[in-house]
Protein backbone atom coordinates (compact mmCIF):
# COMPACT_ATOMS: atom_id res chain seq x y z
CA UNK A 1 72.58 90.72 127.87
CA UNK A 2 74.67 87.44 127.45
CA UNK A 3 78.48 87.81 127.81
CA UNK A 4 78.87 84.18 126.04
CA UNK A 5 78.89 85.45 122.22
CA UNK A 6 77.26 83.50 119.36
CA UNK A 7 81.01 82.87 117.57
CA UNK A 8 84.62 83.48 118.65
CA UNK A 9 85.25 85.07 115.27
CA UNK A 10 82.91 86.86 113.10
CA UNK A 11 84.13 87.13 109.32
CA UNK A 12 82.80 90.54 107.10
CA UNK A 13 82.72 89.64 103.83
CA UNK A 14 82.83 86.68 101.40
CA UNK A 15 85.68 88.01 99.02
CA UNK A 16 88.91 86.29 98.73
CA UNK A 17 89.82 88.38 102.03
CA UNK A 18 87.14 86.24 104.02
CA UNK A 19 88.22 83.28 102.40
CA UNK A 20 91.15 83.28 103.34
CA UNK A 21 91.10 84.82 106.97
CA UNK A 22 88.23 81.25 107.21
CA UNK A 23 90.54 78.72 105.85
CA UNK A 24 93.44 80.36 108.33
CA UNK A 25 91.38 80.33 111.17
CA UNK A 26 90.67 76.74 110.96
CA UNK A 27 94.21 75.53 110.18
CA UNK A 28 94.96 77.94 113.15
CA UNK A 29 92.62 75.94 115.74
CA UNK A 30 89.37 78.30 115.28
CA UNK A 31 86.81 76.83 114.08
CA UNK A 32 83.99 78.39 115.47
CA UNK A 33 83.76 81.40 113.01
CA UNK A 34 80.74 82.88 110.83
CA UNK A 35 81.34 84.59 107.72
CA UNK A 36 79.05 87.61 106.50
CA UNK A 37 78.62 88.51 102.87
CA UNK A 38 76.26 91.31 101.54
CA UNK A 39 75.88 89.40 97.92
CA UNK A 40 74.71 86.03 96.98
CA UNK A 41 77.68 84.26 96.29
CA UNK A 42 81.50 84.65 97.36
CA UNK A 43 84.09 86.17 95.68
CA UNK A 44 84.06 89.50 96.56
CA UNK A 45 85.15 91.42 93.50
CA UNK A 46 85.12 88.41 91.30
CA UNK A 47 81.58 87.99 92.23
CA UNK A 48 80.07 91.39 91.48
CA UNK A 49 82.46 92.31 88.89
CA UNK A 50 81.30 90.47 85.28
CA UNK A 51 81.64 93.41 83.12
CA UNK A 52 83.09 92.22 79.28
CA UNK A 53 86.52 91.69 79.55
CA UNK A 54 86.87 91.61 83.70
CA UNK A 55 90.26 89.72 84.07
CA UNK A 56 93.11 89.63 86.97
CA UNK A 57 95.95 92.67 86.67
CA UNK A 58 98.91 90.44 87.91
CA UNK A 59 99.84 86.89 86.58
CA UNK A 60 97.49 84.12 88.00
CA UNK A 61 100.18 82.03 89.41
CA UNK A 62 100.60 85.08 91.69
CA UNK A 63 96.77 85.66 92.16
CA UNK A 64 96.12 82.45 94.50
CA UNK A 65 96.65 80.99 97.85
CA UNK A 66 100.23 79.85 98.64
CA UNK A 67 98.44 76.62 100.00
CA UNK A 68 96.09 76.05 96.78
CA UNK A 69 97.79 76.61 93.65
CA UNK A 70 96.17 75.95 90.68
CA UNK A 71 97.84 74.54 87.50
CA UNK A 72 95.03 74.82 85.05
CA UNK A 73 94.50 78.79 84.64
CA UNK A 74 93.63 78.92 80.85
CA UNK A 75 96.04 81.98 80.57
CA UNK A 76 98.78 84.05 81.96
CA UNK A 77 96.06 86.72 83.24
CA UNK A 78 93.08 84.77 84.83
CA UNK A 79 89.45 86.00 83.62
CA UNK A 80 87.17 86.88 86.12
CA UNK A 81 84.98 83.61 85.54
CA UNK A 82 87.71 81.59 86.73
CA UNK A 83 88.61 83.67 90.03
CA UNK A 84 85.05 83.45 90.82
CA UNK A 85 85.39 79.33 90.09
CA UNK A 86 88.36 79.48 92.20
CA UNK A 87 86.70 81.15 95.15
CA UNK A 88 84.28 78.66 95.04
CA UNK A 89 86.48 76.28 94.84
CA UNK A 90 88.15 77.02 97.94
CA UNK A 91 84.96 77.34 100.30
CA UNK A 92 84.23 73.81 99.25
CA UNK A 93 87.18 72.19 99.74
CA UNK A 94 88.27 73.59 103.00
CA UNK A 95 84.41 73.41 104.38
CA UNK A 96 83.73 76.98 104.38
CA UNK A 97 80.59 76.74 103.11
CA UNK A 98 78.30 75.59 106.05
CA UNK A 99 79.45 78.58 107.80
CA UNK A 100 78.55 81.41 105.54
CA UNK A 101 75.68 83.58 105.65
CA UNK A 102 74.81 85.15 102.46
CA UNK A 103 72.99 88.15 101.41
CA UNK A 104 73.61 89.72 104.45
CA UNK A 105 75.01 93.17 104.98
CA UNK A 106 76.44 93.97 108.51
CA UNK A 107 75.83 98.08 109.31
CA UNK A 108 76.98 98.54 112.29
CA UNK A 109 79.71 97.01 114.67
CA UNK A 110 79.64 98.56 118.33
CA UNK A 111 82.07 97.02 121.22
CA UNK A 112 80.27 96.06 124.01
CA UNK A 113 82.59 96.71 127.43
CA UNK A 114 81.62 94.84 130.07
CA UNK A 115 81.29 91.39 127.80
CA UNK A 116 84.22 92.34 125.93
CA UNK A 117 82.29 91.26 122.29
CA UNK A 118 81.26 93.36 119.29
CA UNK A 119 77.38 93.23 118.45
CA UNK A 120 76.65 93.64 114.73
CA UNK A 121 73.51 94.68 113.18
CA UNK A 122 72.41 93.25 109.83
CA UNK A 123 70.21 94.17 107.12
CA UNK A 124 68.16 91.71 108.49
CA UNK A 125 67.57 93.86 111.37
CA UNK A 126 68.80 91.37 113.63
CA UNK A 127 72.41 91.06 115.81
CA UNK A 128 75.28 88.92 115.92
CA UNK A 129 77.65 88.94 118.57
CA UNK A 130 81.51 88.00 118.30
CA UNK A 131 84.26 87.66 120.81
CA UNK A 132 86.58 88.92 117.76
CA UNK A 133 85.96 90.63 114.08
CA UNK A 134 88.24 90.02 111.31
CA UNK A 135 86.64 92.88 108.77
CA UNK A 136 87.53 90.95 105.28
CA UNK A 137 85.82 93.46 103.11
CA UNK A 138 88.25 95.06 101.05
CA UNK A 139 88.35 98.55 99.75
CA UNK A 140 87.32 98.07 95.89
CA UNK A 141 83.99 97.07 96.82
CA UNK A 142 81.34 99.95 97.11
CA UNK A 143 81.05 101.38 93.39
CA UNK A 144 81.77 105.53 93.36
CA UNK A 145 79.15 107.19 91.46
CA UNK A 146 80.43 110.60 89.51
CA UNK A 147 78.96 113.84 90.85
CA UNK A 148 77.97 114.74 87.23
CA UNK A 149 74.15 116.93 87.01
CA UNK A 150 71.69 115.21 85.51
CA UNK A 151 72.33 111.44 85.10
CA UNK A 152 69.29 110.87 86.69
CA UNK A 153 67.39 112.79 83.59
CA UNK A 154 69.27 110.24 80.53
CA UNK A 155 66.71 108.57 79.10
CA UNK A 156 68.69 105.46 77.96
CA UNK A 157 70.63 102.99 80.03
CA UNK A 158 72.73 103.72 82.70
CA UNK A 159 75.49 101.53 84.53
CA UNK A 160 78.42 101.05 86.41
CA UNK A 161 80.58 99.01 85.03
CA UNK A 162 80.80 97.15 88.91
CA UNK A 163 77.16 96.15 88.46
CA UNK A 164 77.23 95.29 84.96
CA UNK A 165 73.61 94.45 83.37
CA UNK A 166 74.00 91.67 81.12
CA UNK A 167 70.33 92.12 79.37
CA UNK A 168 71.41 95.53 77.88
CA UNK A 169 72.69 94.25 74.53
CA UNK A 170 75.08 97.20 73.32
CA UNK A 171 75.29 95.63 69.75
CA UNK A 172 74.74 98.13 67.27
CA UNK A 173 74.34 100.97 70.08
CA UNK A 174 75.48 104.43 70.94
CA UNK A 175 77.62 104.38 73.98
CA UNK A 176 79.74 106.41 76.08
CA UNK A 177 82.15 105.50 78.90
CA UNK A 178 82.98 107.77 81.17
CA UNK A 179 86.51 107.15 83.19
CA UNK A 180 89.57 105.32 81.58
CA UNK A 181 90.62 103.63 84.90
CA UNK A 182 91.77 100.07 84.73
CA UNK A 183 88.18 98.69 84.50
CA UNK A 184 87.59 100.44 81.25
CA UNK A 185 90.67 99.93 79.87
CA UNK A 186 89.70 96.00 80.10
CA UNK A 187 86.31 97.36 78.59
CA UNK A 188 86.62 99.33 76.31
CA UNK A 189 88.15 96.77 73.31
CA UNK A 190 85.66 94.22 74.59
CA UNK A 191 82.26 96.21 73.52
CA UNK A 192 84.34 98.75 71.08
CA UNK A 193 83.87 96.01 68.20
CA UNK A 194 80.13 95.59 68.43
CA UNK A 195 78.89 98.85 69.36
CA UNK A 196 77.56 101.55 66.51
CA UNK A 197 79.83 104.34 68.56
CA UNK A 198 81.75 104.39 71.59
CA UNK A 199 82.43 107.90 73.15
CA UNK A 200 85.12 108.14 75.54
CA UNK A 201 85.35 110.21 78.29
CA UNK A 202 88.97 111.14 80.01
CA UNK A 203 89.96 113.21 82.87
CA UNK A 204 93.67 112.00 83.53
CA UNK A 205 95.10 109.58 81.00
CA UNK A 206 96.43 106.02 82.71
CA UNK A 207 99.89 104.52 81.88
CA UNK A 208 99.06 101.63 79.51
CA UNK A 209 101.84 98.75 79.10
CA UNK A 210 101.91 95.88 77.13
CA UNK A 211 100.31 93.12 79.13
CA UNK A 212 102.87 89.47 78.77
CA UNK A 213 99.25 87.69 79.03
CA UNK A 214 98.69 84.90 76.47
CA UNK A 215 96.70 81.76 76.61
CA UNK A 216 98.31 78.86 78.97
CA UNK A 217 99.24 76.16 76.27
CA UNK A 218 98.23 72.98 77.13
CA UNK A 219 102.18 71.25 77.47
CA UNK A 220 102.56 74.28 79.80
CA UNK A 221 99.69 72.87 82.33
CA UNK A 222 100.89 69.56 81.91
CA UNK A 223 103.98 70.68 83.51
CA UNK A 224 102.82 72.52 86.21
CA UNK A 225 101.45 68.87 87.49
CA UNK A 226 105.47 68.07 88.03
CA UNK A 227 106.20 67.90 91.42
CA UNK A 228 108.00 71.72 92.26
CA UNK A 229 106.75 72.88 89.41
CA UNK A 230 103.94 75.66 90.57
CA UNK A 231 106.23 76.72 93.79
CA UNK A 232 108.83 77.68 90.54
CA UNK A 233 106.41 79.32 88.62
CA UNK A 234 104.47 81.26 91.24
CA UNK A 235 108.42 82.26 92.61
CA UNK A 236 109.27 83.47 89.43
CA UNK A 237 105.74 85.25 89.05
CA UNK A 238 105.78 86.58 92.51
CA UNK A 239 109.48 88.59 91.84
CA UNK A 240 107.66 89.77 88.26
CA UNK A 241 104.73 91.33 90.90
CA UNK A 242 107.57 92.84 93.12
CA UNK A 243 110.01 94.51 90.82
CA UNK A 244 106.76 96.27 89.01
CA UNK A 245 105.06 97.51 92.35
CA UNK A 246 106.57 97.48 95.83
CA UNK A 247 110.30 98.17 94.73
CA UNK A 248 109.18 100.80 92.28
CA UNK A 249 106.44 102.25 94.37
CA UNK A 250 108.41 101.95 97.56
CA UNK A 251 112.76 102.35 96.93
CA UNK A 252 111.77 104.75 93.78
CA UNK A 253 114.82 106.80 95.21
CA UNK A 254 117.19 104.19 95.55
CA UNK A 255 115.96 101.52 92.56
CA UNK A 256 114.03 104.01 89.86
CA UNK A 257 112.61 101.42 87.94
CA UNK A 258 109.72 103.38 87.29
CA UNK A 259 112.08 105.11 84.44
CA UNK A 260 112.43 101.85 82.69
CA UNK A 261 108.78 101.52 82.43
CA UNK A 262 107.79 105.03 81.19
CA UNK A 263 109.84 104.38 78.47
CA UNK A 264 108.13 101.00 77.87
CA UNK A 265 104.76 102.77 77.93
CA UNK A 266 105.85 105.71 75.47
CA UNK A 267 107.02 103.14 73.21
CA UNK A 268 103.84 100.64 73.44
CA UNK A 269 101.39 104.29 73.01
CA UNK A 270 103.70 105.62 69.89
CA UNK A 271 103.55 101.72 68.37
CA UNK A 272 99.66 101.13 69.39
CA UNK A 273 97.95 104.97 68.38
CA UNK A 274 98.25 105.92 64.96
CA UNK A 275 96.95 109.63 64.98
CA UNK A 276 99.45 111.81 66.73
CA UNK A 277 97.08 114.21 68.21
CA UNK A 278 95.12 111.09 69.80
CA UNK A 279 98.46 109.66 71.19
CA UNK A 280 99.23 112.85 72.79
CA UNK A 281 95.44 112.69 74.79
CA UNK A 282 96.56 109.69 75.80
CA UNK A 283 99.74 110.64 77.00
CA UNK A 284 100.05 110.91 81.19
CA UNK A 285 101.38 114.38 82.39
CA UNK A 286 102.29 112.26 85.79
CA UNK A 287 105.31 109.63 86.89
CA UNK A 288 104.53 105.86 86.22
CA UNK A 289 103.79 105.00 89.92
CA UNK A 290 101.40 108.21 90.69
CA UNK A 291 98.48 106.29 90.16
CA UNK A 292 97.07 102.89 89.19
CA UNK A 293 99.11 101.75 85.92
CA UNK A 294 97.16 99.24 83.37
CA UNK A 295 98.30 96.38 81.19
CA UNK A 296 96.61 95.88 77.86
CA UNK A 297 97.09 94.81 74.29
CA UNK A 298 94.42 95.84 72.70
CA UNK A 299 92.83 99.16 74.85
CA UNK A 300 95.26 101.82 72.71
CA UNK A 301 94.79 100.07 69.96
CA UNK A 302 90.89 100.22 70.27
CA UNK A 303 91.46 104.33 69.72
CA UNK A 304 92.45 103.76 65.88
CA UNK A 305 88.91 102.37 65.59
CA UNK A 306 86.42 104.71 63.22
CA UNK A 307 83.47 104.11 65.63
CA UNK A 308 85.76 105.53 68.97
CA UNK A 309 85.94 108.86 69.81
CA UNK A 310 88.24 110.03 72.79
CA UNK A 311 86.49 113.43 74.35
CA UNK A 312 89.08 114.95 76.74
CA UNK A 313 87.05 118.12 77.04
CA UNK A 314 85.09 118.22 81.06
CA UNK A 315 81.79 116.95 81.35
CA UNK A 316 78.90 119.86 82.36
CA UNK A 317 76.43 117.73 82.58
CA UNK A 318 74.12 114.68 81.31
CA UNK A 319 70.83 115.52 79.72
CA UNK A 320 68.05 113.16 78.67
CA UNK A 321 69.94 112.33 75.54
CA UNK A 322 73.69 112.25 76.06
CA UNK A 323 76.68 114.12 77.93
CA UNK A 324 77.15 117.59 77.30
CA UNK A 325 80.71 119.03 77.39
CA UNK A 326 81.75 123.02 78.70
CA UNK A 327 82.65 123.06 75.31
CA UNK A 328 78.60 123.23 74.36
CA UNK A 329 79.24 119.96 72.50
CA UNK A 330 76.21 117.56 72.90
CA UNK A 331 77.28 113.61 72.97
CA UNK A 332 73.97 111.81 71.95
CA UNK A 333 73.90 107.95 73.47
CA UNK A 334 71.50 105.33 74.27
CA UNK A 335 73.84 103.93 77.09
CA UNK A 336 75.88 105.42 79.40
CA UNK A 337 79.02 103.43 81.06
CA UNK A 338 79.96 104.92 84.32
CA UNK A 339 83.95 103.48 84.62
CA UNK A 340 84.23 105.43 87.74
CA UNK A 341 86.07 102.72 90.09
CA UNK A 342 85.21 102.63 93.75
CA UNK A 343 84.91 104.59 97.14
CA UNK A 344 88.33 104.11 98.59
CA UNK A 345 89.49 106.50 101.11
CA UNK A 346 86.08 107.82 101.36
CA UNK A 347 83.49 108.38 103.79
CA UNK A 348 81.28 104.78 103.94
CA UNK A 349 83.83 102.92 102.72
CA UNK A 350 86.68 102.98 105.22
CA UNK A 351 85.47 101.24 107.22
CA UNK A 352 81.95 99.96 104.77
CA UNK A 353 79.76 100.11 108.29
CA UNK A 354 79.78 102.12 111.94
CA UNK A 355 82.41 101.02 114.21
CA UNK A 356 81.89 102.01 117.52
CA UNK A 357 84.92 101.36 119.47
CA UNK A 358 85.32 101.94 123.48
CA UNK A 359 84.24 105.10 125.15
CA UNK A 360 81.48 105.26 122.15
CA UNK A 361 84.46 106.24 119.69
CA UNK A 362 83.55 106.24 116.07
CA UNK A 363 86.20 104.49 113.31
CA UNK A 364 85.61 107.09 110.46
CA UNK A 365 85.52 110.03 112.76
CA UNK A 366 88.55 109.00 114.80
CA UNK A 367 90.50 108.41 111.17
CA UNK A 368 89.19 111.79 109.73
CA UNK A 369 90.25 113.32 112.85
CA UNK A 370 94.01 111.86 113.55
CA UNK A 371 94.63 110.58 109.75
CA UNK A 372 94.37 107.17 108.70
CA UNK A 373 96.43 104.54 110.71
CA UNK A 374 96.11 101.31 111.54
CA UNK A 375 98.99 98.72 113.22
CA UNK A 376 100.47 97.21 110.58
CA UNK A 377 97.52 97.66 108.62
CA UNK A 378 95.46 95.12 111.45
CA UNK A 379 94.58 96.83 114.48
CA UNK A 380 93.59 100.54 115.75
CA UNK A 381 93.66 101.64 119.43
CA UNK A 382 90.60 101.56 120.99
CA UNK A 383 88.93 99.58 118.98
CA UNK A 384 89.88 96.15 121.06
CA UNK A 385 89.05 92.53 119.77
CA UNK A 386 88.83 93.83 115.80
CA UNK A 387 91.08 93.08 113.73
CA UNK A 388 91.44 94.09 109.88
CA UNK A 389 92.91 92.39 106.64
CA UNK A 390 93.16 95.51 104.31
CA UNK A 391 93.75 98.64 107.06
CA UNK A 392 95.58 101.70 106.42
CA UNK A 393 99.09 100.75 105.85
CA UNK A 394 98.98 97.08 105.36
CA UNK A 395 99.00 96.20 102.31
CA UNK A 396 102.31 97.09 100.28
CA UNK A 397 100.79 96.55 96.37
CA UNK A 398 102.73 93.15 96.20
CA UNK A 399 99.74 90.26 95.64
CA UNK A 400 96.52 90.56 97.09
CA UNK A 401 97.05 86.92 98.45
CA UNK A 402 100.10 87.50 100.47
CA UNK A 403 98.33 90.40 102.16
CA UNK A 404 95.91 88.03 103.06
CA UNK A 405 98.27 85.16 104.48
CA UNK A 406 100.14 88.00 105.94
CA UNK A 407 97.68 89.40 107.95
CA UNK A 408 96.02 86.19 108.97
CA UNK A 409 99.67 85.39 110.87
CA UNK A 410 99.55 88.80 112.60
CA UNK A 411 95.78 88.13 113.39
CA UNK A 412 96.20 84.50 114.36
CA UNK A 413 99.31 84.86 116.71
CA UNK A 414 97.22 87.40 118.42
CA UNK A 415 94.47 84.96 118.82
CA UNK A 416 96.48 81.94 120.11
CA UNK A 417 97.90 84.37 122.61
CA UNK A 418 94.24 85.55 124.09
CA UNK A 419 93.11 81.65 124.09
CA UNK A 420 96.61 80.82 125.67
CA UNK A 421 96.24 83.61 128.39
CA UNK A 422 92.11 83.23 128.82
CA UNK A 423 91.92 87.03 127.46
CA UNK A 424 88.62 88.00 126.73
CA UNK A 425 90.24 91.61 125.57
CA UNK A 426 92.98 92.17 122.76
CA UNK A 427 94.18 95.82 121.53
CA UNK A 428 96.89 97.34 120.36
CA UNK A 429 98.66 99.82 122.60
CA UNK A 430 98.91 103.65 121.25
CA UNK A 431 102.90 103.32 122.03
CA UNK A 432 103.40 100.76 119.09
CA UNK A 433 100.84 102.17 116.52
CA UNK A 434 102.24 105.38 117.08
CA UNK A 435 105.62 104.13 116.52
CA UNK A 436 104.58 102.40 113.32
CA UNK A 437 103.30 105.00 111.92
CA UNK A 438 105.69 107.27 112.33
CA UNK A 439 108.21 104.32 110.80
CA UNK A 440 105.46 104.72 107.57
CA UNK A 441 105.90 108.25 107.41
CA UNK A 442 109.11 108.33 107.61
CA UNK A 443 109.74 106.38 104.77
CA UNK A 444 107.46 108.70 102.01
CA UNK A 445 110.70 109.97 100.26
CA UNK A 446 111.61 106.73 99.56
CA UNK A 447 108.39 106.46 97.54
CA UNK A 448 107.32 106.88 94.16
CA UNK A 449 103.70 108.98 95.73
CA UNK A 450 105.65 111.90 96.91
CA UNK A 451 107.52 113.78 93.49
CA UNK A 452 106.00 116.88 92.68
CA UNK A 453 104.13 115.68 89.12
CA UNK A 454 101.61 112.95 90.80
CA UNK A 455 100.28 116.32 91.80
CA UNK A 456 98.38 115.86 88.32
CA UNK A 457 98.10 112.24 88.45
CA UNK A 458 94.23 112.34 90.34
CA UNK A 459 94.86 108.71 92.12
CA UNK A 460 92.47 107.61 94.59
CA UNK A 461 96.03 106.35 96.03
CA UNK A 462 96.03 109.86 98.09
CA UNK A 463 93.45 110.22 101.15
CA UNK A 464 91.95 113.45 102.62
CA UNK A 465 95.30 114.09 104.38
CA UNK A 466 97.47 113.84 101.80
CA UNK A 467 98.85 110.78 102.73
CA UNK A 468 99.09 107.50 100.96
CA UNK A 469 98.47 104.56 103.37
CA UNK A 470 100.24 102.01 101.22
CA UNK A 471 102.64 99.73 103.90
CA UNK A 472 106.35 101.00 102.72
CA UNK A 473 107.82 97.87 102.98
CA UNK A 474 109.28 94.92 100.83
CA UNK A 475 107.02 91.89 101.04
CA UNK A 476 109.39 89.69 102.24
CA UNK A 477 109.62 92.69 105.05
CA UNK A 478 105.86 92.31 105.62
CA UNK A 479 105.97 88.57 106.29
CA UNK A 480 108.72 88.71 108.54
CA UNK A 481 107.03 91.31 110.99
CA UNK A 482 104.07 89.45 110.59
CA UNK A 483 105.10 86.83 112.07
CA UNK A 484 108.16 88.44 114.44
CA UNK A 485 105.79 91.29 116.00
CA UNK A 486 106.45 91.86 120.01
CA UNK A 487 103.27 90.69 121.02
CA UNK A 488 103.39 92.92 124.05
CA UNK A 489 102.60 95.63 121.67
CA UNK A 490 98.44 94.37 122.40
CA UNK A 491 97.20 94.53 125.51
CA UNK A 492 95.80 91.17 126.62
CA UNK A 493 93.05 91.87 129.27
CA UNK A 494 90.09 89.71 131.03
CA UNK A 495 89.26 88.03 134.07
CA UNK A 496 91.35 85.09 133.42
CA UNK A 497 94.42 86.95 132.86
């Protein structure tokens, strides 16, 4: 077998994550990458997510690259047809494109030890061999299916809301959602209008607040073209993003801001809801912080609607016709809406494919076995030469793009370092991922996770172990390490060095 591999970097996945880690390779001296993406455009999320209604959660001047800011987003909250424009955008005008391969799914990654490069199978059912993998695939990517008897007996139309079927016209239908996650709370006003009925089906109420979203007037965008204008705007928008996440999420104990915005959520349900017993299904029994909080206008509102029904009683099972409740109530509907979100800390999701590290070590199993961890949220021991943008513990809940700019300086300075040296072999030593995780853990009672009523809060936040790999830091904190790390905490290793 050849120890010369077909790229120096091999890219998984097309999202914004891939995008990114490409464009930062290049400006980083690394051109010779290849990006891998299972679908048939980029975009990651934005690409496979079109459901009615799909739009960012944070304010677009936040949602973008520090290095391409935009300043004609048509409103506060991008839609998702404009991400996906945006992504687009990006591959073309940093010359991305030529070195993507599309509708390609890698399923396995296994280090090879005496050439010091991972070989990756494809759907294709052929192999690709990198010196280094950057795995760019995020976590909200492979759709979780509810373990609910029967949905393969309903006789109507079934879908997830992450593979939304736009030839199913719901006008004048019967339809029931099941979930009330922050995909269906964008949904559910959408399709609530046009539908005959629209059943709802809850399990844990979310914390709905107002959402500051409106549409970006035109005098607004003309401004944003003024010289220091969109660094302003995307300051101001970035402090928005980390007074209402990382500080509350992270300092809860020392900055409770989470306080201030329960009491902005009671007040937006009790305004919104007009029928008290409806209000109080709606109601979370958990802290604001437990779990993954919404923003809407109009989703409480859509419950004051005739044609909605919210069914908080458990599901027993779906039958040819509808969904059938313990209660012996039968829901009859012609389409069913699964709102179910997405494998996160889950088996085949974390990581998406087989990674088979040195000695024949297996990712998942290794992480099931000694909880997740990852350095920084990059790199695990014993798994040399890979390198991660969203691993346990890197990403803080601040915006998705500084994660990614974040990580890419951590990955990059690791990179230069290996060219500098003539290392064919990069990995992080046990000493310093042990001693960052144990600088994670001890920081839980800081955090908003750990207070006894997200107990009821059912957040995906929480993996198998009870922990919640979340990186306990400010983001100002993340991009200083980032680019500050000892970088004798790898282990640079070849026959040049």
């Amino acid at each position: 077998m050849s120890h010369h591999p077909d790229h120096d970097v091999v890219i998984i996945g097309g999202g914004f994550s891939g995008i990114g880690a490409a464009i930062l390779l290049d400006r980083a001296g690394f051109p010779d990458y290849l990006m891998v993406e299972e679908g048939d455009g980029v975009g990651g999320a934005w690409h496979w997510n079109t459901y009615p209604g799909v739009a960012v959660d944070i304010p677009s001047w936040s949602y973008q690259f520090s290095f391409e800011q935009m300043a004609d987003w048509s409103r506060v909250y991008a839609p998702g047809r404009e991400l996906k424009a945006y992504a687009e955008h990006c591959v073309d005008k940093y010359d991305v494109r030529r070195r993507i391969r599309l509708g390609t799914r890698v399923v396995s990654a296994e280090f090879d030890e005496d050439a010091d490069l991972w070989r990756l199978g494809t759907s294709a059912g052929d192999t690709i061999t990198a010196r280094f993998v950057v795995g760019a695939t995020g976590v909200l990517t492979q759709p979780k299916l509810p373990e609910i008897e029967g949905i393969a007996d309903f006789a109507g139309t079934v879908m997830h809301t992450a593979r939304w079927d736009h030839d199913v016209d719901l006008a004048g239908r019967r339809v029931a959602i099941v979930g009330t996650g922050a995909s269906a709370v964008q949904v559910i006003p959408s399709i609530a209008r046009d539908v005959a009925q629209l059943t709802v089906f809850q399990r844990t109420p979310i914390w709905c607040l107002p959402k500051l979203d409106s549409a970006m007037p035109r005098p607004l965008r003309l401004a944003m073209r003024v010289p220091g204008a969109k660094r302003l705007t995307r300051l101001a928008s970035q402090a928005f993003v980390e007074l209402t996440f990382p500080v509350a999420a992270h300092f809860h104990d020392v900055l409770p801001v989470s306080g201030i915005g329960e009491r902005v959520g009671h007040r937006h349900l009790r305004r919104a809801v007009k029928d008290p017993a409806v209000r109080e299904k709606l109601t979370p029994g958990y802290a604001l912080g437990c779990k993954r909080p919404s923003f809407s206008n109009d989703y409480l509102q859509s419950f004051n609607r005739s044609n909605v029904h919210l069914e908080t009683g458990a599901i027993e099972r779906i039958t040819p016709s509808g969904v059938l409740t313990e209660a012996g109530v039968e829901h009859e509907v012609d389409v069913l809406i699964l709102a179910t979100g997405f494998k996160v800390f889950e088996k085949g999701n974390m990581p998406a494919f087989t990674v088979t590290g040195a000695g024949g070590v297996d990712l998942e199993s290794w992480w099931e076995e000694h909880r997740f961890q990852a350095y920084q949220g990059v790199s695990v021991p014993g798994f040399p030469n890979f390198f991660a943008i969203l691993g346990p513990y890197g990403y803080n809940g601040s915006s998705y793009f500084n994660l990614i700019e974040t990580q890419m300086a951590h990955i990059t300075r690791c990179l230069r370092r290996a060219r500098r040296t003539g290392a064919t072999r990069v990995e992080v030593t046990p000493e310093a991922n042990a001693r960052y995780l144990e600088r994670m853990l001890g920081r839980r009672h800081h955090q908003v996770f750990f207070q006894p009523s997200c107990a009821n809060a059912n957040s995906y936040y929480f993996d198998a172990h009870g922990d919640v790999p979340f990186r306990a830091s400010s983001t100002l904190e993340t991009m200083w390490t980032s680019s500050r790390f000892d970088l004798d905490d790898y282990r640079f290793e070849g026959a040049a060095v």
